[in-house]
N, C-alpha and C. Protein backbone atom coordinates (compact mmCIF):
# COMPACT_ATOMS: atom_id res chain seq x y z
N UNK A 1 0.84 -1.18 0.00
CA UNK A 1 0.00 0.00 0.00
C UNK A 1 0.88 1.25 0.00
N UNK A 2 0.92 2.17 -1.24
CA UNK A 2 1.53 3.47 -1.03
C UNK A 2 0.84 4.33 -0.42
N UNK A 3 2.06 5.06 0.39
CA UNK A 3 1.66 6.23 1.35
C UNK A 3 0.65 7.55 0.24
N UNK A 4 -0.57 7.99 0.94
CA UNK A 4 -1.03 8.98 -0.45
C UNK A 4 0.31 10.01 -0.74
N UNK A 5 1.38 10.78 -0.19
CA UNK A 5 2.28 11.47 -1.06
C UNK A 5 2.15 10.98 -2.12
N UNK A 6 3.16 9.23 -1.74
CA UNK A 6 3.97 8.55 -3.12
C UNK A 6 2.35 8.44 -4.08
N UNK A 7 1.89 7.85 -4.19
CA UNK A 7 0.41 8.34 -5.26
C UNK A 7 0.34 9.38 -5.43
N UNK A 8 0.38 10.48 -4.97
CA UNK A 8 -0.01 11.66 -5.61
C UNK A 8 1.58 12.06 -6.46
N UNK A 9 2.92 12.00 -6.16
CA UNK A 9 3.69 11.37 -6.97
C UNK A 9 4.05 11.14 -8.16
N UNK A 10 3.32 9.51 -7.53
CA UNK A 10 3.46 8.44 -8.94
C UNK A 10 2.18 9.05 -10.18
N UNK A 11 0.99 9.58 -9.49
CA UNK A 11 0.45 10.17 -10.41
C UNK A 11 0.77 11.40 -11.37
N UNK A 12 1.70 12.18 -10.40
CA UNK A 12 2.43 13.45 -11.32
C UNK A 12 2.74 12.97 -12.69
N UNK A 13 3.97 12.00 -12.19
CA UNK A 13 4.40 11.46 -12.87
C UNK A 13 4.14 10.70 -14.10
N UNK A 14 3.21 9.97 -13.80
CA UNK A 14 2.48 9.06 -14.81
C UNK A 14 1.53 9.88 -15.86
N UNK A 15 1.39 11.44 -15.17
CA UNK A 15 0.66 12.44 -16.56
C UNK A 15 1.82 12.93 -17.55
N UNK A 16 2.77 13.10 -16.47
CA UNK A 16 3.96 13.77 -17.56
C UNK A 16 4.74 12.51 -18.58
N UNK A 17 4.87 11.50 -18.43
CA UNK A 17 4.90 10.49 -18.87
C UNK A 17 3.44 10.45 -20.23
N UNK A 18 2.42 10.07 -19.85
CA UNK A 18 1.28 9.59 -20.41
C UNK A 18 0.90 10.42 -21.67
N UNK A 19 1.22 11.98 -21.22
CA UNK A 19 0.80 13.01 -21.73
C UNK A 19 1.45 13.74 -22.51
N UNK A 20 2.85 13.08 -22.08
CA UNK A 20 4.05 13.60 -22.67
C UNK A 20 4.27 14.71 -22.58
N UNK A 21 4.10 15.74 -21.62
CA UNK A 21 4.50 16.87 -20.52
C UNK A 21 5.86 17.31 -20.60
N UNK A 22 6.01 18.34 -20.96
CA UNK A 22 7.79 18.60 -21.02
C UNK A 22 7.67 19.69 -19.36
N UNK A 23 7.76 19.23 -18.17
CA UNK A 23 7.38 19.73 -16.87
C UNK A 23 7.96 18.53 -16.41
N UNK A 24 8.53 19.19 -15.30
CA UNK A 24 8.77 18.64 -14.12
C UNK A 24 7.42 17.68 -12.94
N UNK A 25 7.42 16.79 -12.69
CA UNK A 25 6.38 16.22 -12.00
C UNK A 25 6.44 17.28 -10.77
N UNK A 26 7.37 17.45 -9.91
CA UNK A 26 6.66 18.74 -9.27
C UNK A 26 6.50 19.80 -8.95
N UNK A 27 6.42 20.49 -10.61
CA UNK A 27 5.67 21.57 -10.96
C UNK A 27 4.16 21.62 -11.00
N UNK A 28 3.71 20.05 -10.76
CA UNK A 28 2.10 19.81 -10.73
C UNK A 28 1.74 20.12 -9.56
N UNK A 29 0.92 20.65 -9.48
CA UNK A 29 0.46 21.03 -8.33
C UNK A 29 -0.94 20.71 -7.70
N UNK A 30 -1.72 20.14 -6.58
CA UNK A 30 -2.65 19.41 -6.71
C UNK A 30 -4.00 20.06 -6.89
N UNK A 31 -3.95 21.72 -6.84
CA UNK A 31 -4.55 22.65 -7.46
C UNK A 31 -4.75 22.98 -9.28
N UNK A 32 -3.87 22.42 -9.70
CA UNK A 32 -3.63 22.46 -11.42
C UNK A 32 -4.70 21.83 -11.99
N UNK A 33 -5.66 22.95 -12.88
CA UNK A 33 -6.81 22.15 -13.84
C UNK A 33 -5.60 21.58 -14.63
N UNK A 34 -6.85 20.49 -15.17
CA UNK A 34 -6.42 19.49 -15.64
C UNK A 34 -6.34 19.86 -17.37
N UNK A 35 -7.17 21.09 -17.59
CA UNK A 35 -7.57 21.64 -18.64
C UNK A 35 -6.56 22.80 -19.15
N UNK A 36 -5.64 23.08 -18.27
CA UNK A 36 -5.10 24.28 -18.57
C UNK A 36 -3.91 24.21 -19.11
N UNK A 37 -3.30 25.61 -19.92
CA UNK A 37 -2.29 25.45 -21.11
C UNK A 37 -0.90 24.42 -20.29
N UNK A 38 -0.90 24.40 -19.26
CA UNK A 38 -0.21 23.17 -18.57
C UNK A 38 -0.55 21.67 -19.03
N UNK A 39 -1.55 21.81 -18.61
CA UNK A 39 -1.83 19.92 -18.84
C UNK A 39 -2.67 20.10 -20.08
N UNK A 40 -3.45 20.63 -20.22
CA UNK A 40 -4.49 20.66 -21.62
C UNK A 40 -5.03 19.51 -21.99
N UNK A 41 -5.94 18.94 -21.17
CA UNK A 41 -6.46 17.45 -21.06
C UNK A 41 -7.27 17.32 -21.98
N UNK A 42 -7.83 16.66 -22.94
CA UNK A 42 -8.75 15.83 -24.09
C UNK A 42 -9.13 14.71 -23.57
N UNK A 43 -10.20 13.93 -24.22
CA UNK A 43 -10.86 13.08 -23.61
C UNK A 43 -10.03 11.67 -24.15
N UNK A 44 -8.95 12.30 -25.45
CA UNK A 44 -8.18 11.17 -25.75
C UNK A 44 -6.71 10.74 -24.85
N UNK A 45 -6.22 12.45 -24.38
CA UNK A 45 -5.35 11.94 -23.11
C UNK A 45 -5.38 11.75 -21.77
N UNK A 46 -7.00 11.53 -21.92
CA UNK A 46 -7.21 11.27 -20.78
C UNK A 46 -7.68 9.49 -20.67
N UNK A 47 -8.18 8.90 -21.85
CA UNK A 47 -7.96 7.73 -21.88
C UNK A 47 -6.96 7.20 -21.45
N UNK A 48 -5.46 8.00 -22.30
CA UNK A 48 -4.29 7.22 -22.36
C UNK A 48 -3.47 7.53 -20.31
N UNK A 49 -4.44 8.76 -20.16
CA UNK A 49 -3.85 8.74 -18.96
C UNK A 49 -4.46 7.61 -17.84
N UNK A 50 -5.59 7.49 -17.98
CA UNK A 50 -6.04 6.14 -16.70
C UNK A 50 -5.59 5.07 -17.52
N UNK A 51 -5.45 4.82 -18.70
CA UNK A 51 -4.62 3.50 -19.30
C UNK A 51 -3.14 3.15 -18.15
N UNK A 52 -2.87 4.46 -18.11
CA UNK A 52 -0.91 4.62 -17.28
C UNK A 52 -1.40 4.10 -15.64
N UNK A 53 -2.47 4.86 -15.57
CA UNK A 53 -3.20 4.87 -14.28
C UNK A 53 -3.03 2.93 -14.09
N UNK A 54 -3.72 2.54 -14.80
CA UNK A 54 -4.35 0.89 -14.20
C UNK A 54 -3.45 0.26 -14.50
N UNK A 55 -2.57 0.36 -15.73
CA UNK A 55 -0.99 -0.77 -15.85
C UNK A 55 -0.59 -0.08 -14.90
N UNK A 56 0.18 0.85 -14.03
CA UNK A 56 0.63 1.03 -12.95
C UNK A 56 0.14 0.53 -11.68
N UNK A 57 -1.30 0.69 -11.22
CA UNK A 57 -2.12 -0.29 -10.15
C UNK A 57 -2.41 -1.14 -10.34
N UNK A 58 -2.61 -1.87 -11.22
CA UNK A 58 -3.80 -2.91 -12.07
C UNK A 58 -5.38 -2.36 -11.52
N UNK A 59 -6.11 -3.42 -11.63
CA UNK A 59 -7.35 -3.33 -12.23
C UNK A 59 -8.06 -2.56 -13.07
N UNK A 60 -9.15 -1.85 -13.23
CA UNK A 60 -10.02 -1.56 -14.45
C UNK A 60 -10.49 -0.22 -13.61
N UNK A 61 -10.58 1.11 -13.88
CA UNK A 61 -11.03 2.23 -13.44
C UNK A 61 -12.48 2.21 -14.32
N UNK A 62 -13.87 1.75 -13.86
CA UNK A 62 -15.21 2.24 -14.20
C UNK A 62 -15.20 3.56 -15.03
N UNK A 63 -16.02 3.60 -15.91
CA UNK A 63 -16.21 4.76 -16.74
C UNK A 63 -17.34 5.74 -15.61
N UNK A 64 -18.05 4.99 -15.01
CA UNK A 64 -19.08 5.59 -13.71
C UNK A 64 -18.20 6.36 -12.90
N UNK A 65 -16.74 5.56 -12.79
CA UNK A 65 -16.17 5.80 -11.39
C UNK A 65 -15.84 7.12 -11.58
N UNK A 66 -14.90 7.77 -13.28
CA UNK A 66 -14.85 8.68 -12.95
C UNK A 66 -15.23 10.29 -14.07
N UNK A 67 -16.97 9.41 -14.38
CA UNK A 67 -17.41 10.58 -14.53
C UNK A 67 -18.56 10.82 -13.23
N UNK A 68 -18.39 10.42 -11.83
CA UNK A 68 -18.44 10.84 -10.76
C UNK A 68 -17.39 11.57 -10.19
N UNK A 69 -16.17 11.07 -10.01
CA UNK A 69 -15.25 12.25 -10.00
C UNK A 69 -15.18 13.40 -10.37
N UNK A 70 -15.67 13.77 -11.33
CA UNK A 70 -15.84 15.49 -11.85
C UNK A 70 -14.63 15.79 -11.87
N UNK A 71 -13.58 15.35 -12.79
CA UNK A 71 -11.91 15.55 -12.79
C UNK A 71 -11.93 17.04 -13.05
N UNK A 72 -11.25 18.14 -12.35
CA UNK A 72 -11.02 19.27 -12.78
C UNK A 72 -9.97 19.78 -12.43
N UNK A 73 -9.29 18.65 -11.52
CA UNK A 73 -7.71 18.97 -10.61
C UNK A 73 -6.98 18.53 -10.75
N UNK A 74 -5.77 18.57 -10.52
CA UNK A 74 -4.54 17.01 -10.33
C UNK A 74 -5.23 16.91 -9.26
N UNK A 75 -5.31 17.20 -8.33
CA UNK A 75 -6.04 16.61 -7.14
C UNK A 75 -7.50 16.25 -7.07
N UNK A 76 -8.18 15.76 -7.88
CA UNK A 76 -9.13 15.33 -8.14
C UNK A 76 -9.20 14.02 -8.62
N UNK A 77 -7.67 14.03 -9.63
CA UNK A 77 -7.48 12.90 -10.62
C UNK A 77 -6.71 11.88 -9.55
N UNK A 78 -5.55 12.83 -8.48
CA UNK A 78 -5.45 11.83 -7.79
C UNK A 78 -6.18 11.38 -6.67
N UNK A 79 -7.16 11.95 -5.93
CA UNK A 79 -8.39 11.22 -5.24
C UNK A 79 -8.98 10.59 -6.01
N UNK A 80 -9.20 9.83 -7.15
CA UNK A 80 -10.00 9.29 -7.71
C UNK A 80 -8.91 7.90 -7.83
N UNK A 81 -7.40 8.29 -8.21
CA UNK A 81 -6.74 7.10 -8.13
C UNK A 81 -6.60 6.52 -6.72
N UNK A 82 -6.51 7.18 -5.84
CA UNK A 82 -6.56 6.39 -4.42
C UNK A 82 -7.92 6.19 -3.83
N UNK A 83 -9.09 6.66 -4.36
CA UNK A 83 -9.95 5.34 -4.49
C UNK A 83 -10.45 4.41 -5.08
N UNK A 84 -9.34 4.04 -6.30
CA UNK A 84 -9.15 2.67 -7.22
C UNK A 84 -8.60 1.52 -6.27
N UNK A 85 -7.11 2.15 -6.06
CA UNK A 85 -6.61 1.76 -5.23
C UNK A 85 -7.16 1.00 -3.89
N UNK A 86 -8.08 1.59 -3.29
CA UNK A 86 -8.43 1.36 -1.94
C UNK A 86 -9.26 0.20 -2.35
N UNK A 87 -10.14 0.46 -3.67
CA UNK A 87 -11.00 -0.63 -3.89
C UNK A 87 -10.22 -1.71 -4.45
N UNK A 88 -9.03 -1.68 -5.27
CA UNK A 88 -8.40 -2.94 -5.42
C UNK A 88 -8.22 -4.05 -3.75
N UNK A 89 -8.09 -3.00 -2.73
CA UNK A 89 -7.28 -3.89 -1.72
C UNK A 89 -8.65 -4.48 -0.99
N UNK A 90 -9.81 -3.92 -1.03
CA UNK A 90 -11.26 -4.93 -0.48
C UNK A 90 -11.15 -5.75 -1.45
N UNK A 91 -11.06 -5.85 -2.69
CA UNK A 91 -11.50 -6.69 -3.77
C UNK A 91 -10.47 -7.77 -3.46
N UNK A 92 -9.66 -7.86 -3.48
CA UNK A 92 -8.47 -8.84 -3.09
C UNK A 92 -8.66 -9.17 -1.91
N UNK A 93 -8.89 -11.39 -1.82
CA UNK A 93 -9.13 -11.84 -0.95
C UNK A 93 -7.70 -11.83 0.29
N UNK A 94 -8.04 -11.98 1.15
CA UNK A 94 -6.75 -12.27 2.26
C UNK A 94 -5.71 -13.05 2.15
């Protein structure tokens, strides 16, 4: 189980990676739309970004799960990954 820092982090990371971001992971800030001339999110890099998301955690992020989220933050995107996360570890027997 990662500490939420390292997730919020590994998520920097995995946008600048995903998104191909010429930024520093922490220049993200957990205030940063997700929309702005910084990240400039589409609905196609945002596929490829929970794609990075679930090969990095495994399992499957719901399309429900996160157009309940209302992504408008890095910190939105990463509360939404640490409650993937949380639900991978109920889902997994003992």
């Amino acid at each position: 189980m990662l500490p939420d820092d390292d997730v919020a982090t590994k998520v920097r990371a995995l946008m600048v990676d995903a998104l191909d971001l010429r930024l520093d992971p922490r220049d993200i800030g957990p205030q940063t739309s997700l929309y702005s001339p910084m990240i400039q999110l589409d609905s196609l890099n945002l596929l490829q970004l929970l794609l990075a998301v679930e090969n990095e955690f495994g399992g499957h992020i719901e399309d429900e799960d996160v157009m309940e989220a209302d992504l408008e933050t890095v910190g939105d995107l990463v509360a939404l990954v640490r409650r993937h996360i949380a639900g991978l570890r109920t889902e997994t027997p003992a």
